[in-house]
PDB file of N, CA and C in Angstrom:
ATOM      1  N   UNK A   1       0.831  -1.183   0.000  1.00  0.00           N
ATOM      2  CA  UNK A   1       0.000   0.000   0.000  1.00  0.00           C
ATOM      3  C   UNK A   1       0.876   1.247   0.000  1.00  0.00           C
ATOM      4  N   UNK A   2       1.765   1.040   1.120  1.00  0.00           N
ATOM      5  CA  UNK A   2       2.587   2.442   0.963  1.00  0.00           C
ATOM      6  C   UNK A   2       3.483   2.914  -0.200  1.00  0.00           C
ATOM      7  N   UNK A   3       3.705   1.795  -1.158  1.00  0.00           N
ATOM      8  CA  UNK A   3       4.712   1.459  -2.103  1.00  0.00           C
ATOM      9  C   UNK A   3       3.908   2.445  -3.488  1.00  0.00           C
ATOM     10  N   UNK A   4       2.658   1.730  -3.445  1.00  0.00           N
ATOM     11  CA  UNK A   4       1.703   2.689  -4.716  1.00  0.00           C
ATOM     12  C   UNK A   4       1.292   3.583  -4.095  1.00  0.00           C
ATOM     13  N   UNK A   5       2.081   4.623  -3.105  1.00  0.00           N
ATOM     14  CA  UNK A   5       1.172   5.732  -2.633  1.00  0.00           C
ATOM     15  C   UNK A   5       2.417   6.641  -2.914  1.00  0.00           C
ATOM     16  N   UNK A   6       3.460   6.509  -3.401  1.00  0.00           N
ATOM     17  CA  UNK A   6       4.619   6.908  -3.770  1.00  0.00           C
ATOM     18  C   UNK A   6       4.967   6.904  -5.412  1.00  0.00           C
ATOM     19  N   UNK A   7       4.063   6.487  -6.200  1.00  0.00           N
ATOM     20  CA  UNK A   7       4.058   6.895  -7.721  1.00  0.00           C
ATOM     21  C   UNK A   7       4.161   7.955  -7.760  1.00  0.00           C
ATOM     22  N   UNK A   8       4.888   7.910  -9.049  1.00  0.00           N
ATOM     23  CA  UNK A   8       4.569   9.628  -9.849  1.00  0.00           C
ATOM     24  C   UNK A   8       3.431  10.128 -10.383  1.00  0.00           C
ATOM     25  N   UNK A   9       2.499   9.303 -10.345  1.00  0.00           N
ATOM     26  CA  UNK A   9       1.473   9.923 -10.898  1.00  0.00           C
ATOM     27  C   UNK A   9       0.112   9.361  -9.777  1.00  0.00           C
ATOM     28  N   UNK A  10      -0.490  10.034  -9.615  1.00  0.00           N
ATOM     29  CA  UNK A  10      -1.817   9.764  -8.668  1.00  0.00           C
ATOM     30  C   UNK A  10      -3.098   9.594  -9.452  1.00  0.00           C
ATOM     31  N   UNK A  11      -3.941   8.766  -9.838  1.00  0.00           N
ATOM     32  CA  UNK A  11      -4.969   8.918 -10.412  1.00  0.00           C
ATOM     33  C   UNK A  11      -5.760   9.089  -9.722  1.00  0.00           C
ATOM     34  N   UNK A  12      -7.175   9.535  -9.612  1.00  0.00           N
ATOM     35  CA  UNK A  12      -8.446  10.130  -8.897  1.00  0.00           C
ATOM     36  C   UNK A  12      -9.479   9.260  -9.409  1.00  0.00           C
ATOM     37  N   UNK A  13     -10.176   8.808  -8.784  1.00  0.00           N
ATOM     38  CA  UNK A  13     -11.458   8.418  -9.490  1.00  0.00           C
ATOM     39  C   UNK A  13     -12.379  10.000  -9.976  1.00  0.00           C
ATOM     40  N   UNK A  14     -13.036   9.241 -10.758  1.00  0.00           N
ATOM     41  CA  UNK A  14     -13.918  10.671 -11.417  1.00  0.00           C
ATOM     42  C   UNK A  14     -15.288  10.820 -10.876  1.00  0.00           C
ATOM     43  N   UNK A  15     -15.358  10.286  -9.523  1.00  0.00           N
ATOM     44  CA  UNK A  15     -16.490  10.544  -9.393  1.00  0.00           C
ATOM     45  C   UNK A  15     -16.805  11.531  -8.278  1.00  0.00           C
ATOM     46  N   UNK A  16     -18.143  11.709  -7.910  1.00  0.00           N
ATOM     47  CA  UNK A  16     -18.206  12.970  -6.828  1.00  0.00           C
ATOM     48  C   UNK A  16     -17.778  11.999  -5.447  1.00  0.00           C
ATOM     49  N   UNK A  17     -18.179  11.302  -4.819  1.00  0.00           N
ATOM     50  CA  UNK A  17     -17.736  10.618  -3.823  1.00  0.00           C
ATOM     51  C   UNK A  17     -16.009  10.626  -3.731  1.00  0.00           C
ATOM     52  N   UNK A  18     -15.443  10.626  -4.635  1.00  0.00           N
ATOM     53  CA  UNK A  18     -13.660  10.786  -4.469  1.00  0.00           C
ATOM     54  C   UNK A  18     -13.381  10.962  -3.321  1.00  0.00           C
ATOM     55  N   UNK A  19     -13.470  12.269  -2.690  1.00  0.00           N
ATOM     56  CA  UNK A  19     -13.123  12.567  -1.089  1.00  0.00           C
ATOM     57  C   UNK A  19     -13.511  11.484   0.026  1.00  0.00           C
ATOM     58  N   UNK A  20     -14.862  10.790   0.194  1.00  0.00           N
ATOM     59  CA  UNK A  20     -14.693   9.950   0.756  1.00  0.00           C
ATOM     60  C   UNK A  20     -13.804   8.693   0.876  1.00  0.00           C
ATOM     61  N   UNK A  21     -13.218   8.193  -0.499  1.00  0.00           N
ATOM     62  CA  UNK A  21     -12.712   7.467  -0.794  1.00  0.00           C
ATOM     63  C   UNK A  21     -11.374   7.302  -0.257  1.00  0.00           C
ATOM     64  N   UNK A  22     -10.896   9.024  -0.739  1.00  0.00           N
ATOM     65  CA  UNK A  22      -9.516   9.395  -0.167  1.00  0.00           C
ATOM     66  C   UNK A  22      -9.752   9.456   1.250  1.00  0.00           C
ATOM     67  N   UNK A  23     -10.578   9.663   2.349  1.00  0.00           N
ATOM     68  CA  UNK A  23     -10.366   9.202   3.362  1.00  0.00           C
ATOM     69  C   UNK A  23     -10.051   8.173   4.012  1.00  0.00           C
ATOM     70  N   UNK A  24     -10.848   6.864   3.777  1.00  0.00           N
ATOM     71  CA  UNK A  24     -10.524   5.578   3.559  1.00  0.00           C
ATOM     72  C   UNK A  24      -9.602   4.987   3.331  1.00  0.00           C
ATOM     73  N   UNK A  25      -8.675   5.639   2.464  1.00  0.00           N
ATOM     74  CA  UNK A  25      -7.604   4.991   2.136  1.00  0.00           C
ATOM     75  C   UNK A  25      -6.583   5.891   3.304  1.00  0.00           C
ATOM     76  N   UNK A  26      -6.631   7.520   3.264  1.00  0.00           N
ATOM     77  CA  UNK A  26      -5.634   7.873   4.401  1.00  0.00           C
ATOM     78  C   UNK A  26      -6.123   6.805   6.056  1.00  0.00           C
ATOM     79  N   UNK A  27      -7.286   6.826   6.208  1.00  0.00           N
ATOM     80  CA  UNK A  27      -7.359   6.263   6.988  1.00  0.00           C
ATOM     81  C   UNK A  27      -6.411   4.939   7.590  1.00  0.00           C
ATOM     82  N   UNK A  28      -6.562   4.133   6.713  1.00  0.00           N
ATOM     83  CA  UNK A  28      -5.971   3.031   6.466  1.00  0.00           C
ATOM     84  C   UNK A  28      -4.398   2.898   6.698  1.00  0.00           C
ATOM     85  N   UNK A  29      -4.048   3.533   5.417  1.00  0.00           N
ATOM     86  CA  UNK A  29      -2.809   4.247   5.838  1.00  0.00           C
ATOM     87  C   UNK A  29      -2.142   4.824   7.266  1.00  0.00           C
ATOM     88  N   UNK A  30      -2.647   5.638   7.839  1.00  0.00           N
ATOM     89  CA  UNK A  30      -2.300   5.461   8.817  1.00  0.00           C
ATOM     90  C   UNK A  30      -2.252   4.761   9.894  1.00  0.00           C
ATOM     91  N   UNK A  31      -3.260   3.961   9.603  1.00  0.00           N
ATOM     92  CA  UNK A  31      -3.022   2.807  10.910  1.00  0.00           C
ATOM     93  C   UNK A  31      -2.097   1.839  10.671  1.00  0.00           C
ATOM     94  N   UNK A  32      -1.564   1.583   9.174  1.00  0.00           N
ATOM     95  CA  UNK A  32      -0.503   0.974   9.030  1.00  0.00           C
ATOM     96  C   UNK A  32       0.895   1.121   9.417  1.00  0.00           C
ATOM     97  N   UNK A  33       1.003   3.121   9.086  1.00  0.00           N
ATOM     98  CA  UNK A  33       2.122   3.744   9.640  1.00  0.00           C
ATOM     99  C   UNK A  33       2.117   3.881  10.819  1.00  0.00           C
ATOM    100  N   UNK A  34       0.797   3.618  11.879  1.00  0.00           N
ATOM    101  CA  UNK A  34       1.190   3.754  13.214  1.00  0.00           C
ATOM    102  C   UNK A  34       1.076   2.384  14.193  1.00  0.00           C
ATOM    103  N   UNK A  35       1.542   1.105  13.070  1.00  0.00           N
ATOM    104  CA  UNK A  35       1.992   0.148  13.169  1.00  0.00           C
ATOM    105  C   UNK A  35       0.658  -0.819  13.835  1.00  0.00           C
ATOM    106  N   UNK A  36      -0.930   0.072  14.169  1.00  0.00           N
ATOM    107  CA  UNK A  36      -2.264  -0.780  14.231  1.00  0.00           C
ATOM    108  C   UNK A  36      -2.682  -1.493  13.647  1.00  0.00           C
ATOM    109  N   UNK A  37      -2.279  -1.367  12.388  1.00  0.00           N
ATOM    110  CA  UNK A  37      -2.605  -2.886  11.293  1.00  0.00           C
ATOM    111  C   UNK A  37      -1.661  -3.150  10.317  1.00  0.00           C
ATOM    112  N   UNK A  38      -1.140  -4.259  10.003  1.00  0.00           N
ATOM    113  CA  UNK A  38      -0.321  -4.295   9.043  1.00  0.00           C
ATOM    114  C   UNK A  38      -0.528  -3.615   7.779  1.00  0.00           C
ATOM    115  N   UNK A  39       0.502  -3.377   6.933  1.00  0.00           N
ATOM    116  CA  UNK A  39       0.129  -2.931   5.400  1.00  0.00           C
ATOM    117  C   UNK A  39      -1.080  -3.888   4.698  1.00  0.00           C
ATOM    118  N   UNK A  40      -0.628  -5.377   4.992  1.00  0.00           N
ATOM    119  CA  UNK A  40      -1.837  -6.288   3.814  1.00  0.00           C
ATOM    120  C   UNK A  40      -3.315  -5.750   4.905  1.00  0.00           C
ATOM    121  N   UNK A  41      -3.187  -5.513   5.906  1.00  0.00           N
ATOM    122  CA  UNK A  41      -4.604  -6.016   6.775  1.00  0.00           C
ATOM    123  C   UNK A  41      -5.366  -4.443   6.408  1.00  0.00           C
ATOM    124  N   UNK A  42      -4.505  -3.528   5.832  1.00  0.00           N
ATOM    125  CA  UNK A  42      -4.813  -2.079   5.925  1.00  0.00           C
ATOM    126  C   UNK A  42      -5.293  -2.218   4.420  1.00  0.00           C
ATOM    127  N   UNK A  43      -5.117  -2.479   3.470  1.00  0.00           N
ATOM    128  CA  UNK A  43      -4.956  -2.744   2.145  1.00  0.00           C
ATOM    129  C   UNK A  43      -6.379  -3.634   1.972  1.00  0.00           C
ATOM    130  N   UNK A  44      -6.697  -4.858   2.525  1.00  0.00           N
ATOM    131  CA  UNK A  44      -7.689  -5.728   2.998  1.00  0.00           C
ATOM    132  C   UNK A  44      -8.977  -4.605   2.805  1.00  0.00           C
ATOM    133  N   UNK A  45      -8.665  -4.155   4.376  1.00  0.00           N
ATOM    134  CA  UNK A  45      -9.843  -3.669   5.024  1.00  0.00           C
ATOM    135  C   UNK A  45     -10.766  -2.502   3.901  1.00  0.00           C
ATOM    136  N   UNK A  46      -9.150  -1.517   3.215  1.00  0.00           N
ATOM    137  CA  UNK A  46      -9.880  -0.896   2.338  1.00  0.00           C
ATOM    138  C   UNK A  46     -10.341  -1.338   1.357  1.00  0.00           C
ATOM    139  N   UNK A  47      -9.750  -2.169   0.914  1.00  0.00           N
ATOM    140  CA  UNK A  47     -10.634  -3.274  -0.141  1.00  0.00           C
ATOM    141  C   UNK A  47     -12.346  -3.553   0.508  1.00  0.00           C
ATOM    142  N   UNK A  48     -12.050  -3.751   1.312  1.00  0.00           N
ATOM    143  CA  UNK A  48     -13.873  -3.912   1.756  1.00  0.00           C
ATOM    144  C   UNK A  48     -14.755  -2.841   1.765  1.00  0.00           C
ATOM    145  N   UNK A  49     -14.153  -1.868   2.633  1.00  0.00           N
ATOM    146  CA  UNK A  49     -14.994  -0.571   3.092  1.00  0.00           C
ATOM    147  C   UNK A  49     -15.296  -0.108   1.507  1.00  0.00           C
ATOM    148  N   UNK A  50     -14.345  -0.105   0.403  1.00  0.00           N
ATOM    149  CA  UNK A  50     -14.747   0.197  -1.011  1.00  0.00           C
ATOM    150  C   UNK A  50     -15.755  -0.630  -1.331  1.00  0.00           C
ATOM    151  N   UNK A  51     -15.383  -1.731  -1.249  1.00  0.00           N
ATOM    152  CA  UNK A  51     -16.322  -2.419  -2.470  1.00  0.00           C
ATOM    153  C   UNK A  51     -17.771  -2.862  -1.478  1.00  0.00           C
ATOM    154  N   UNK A  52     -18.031  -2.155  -0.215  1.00  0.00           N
ATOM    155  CA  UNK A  52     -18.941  -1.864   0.285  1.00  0.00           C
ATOM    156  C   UNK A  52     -19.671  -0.567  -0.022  1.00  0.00           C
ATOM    157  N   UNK A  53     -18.642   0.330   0.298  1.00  0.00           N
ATOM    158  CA  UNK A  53     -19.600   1.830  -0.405  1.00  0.00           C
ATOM    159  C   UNK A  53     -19.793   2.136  -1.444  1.00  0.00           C
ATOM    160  N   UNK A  54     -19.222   1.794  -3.026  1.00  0.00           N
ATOM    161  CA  UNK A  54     -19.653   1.751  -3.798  1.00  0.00           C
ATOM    162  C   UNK A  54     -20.931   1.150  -4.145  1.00  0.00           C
ATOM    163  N   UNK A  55     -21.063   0.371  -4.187  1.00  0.00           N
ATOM    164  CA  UNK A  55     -22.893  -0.323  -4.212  1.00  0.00           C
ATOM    165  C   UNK A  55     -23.618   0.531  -3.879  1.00  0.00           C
ATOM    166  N   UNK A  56     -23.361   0.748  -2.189  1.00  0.00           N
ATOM    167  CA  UNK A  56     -24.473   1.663  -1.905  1.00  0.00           C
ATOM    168  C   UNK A  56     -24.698   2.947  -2.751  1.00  0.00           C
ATOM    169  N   UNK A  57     -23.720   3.305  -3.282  1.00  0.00           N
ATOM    170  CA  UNK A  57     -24.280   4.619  -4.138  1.00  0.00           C
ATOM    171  C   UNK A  57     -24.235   4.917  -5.464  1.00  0.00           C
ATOM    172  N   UNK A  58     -24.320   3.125  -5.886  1.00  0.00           N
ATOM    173  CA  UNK A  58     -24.735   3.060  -7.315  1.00  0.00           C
ATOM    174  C   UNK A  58     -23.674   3.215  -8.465  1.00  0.00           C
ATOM    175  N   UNK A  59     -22.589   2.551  -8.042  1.00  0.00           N
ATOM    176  CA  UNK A  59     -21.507   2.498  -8.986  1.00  0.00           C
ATOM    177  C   UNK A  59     -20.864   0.853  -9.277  1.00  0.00           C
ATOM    178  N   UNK A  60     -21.051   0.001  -8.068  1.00  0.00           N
ATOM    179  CA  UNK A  60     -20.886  -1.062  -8.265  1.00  0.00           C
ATOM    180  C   UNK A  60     -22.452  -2.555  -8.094  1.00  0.00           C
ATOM    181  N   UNK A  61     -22.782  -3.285  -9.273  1.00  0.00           N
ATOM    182  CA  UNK A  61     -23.705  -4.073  -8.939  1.00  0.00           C
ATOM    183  C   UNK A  61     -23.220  -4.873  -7.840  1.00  0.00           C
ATOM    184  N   UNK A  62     -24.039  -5.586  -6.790  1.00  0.00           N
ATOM    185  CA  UNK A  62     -23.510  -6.930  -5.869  1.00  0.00           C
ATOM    186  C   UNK A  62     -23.696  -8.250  -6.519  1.00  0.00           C
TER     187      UNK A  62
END
């Protein structure tokens, strides 16, 4: 996680929700850097919390 957060280039999703998204992931992030969850378990989790909130607001079918 921390490895692709260090590209040269950052892509954005294009949608209006973005900011939430980017929370989620800083979130994450930091609990990795403050050694509360590992990188995979931080990486995991946002994998879920995404492919949980998307659905709900109509971007991903279940």
């Amino acid at each position: 996680m921390l490895t692709s957060l260090q590209a040269d280039v950052a892509e954005y999703p294009p949608i209006k929700e973005a900011e939430q998204i980017h929370i989620m992931i800083y979130d994450e992030v930091n609990a990795a850097v403050a050694k509360i969850k590992t990188p995979e378990q931080g990486a995991s989790d946002h994998q879920r919390k995404v492919e949980s909130f998307m659905p709900r607001r109509g971007y991903l079918k279940s």
